[in-house]
Protein backbone atom coordinates (compact mmCIF):
# COMPACT_ATOMS: atom_id res chain seq x y z
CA UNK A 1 -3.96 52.50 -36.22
CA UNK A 2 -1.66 52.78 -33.39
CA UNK A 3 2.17 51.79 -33.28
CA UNK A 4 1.46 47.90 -32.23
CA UNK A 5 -1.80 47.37 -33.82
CA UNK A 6 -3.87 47.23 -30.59
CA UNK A 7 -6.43 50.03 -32.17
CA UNK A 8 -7.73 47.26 -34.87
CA UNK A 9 -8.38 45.07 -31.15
CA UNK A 10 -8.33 46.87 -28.06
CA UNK A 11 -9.73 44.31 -26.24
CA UNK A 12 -7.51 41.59 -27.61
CA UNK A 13 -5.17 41.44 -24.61
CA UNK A 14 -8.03 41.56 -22.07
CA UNK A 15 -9.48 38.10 -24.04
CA UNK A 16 -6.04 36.72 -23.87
CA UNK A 17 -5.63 37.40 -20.36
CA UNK A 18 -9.09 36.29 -19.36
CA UNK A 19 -8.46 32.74 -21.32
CA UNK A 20 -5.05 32.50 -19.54
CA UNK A 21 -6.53 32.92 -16.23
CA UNK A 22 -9.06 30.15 -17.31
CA UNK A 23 -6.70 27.70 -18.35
CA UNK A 24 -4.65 28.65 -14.92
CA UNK A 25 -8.12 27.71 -12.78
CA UNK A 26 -8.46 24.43 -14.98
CA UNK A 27 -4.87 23.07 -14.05
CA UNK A 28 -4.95 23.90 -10.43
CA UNK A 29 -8.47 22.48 -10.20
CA UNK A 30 -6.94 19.22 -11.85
CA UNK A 31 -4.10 19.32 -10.32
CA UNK A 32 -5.95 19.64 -6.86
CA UNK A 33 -7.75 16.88 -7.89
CA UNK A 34 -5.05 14.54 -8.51
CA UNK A 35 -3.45 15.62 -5.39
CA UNK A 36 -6.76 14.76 -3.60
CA UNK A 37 -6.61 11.18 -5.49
CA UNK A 38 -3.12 10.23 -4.99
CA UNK A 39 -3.33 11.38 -1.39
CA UNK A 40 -6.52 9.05 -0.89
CA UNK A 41 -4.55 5.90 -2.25
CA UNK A 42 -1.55 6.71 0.10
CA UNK A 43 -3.74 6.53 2.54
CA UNK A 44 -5.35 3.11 1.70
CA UNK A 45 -1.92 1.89 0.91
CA UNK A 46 -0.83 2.85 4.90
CA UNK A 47 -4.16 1.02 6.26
CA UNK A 48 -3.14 -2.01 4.12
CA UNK A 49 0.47 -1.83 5.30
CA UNK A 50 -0.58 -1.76 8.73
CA UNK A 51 -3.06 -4.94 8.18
CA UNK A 52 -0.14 -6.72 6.83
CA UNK A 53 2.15 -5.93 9.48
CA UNK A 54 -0.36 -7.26 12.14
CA UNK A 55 -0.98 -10.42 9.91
CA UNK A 56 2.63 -11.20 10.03
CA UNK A 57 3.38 -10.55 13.90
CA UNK A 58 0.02 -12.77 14.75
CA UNK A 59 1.70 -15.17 12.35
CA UNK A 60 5.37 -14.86 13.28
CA UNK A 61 3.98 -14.99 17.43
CA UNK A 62 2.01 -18.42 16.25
CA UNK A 63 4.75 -19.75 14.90
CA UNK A 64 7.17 -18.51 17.79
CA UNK A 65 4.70 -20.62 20.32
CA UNK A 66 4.72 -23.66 17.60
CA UNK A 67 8.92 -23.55 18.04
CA UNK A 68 8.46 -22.94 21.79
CA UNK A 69 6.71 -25.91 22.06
CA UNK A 70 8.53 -27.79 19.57
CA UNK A 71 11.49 -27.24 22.48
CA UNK A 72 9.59 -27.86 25.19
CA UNK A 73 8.55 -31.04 23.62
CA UNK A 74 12.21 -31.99 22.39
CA UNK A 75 13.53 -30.77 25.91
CA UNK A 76 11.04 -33.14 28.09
CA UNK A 77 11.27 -36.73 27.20
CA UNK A 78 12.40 -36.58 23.55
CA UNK A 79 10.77 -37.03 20.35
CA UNK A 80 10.47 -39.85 17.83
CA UNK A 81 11.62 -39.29 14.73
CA UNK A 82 7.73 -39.83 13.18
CA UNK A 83 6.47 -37.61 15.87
CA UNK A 84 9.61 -34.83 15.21
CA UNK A 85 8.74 -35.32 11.37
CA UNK A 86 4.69 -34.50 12.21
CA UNK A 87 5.45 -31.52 14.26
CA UNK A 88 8.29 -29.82 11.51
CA UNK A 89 5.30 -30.70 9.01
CA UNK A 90 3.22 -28.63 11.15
CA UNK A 91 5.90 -25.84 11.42
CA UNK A 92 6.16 -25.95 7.80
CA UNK A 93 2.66 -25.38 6.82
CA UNK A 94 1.93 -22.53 9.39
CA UNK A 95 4.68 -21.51 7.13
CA UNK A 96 3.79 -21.38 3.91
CA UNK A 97 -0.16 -20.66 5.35
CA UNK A 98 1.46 -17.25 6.74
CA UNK A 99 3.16 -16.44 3.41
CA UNK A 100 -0.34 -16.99 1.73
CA UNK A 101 -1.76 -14.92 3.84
CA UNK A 102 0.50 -12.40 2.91
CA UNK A 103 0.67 -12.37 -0.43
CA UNK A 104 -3.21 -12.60 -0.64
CA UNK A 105 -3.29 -9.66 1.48
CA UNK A 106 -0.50 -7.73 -0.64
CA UNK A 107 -2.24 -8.55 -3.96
CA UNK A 108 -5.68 -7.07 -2.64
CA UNK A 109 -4.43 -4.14 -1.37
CA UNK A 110 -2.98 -3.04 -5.05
């Protein structure tokens, strides 16, 4: 028997080394595939960012030409009040249709 007791196993460190090198490969494999996973929902979370940001500028332009008209209207001949009340309902539920929209669009891209 030799001073640290590697005669009664000789090949004792080899294993050891050999399982450590296994266990190494395992982690980076699942680590690689996490990486690969976490990389593919980044990008599905940019191409539903980007859908949402054109949703709200066709939105915010449609409402922009609603309020351009809304002046145009007010500007040329004035508005009754029942006809002013119709068109700021109109205004209104472009509104709230747009902020559907988005929500709708945030809660399917999760």
């Amino acid at each position: 028997m030799g001073k640290d007791g590697d005669d009664e196993n000789p090949g004792g460190q080899s294993w050891e080394l050999a399982k450590l090198v296994g266990n190494y490969e395992r982690f980076t494999k699942d680590v690689d595939q996490k990486l690969a996973r976490i990389e593919e929902r980044l990008d599905e979370g940019a191409e539903s960012f980007s859908s949402i940001k054109t949703t709200i500028a066709t939105k915010s332009e449609k409402i922009d030409n609603l309020e351009n008209r809304l002046e145009d209207l007010e500007n040329n001949g004035g508005l009754s009040r029942r006809r002013r009340w119709q068109v700021d309902g109109t205004t209104i539920a472009a509104i709230i249709l747009t902020v559907k929209e988005i929500v709708t669009t945030l809660l399917g891209a999760r």
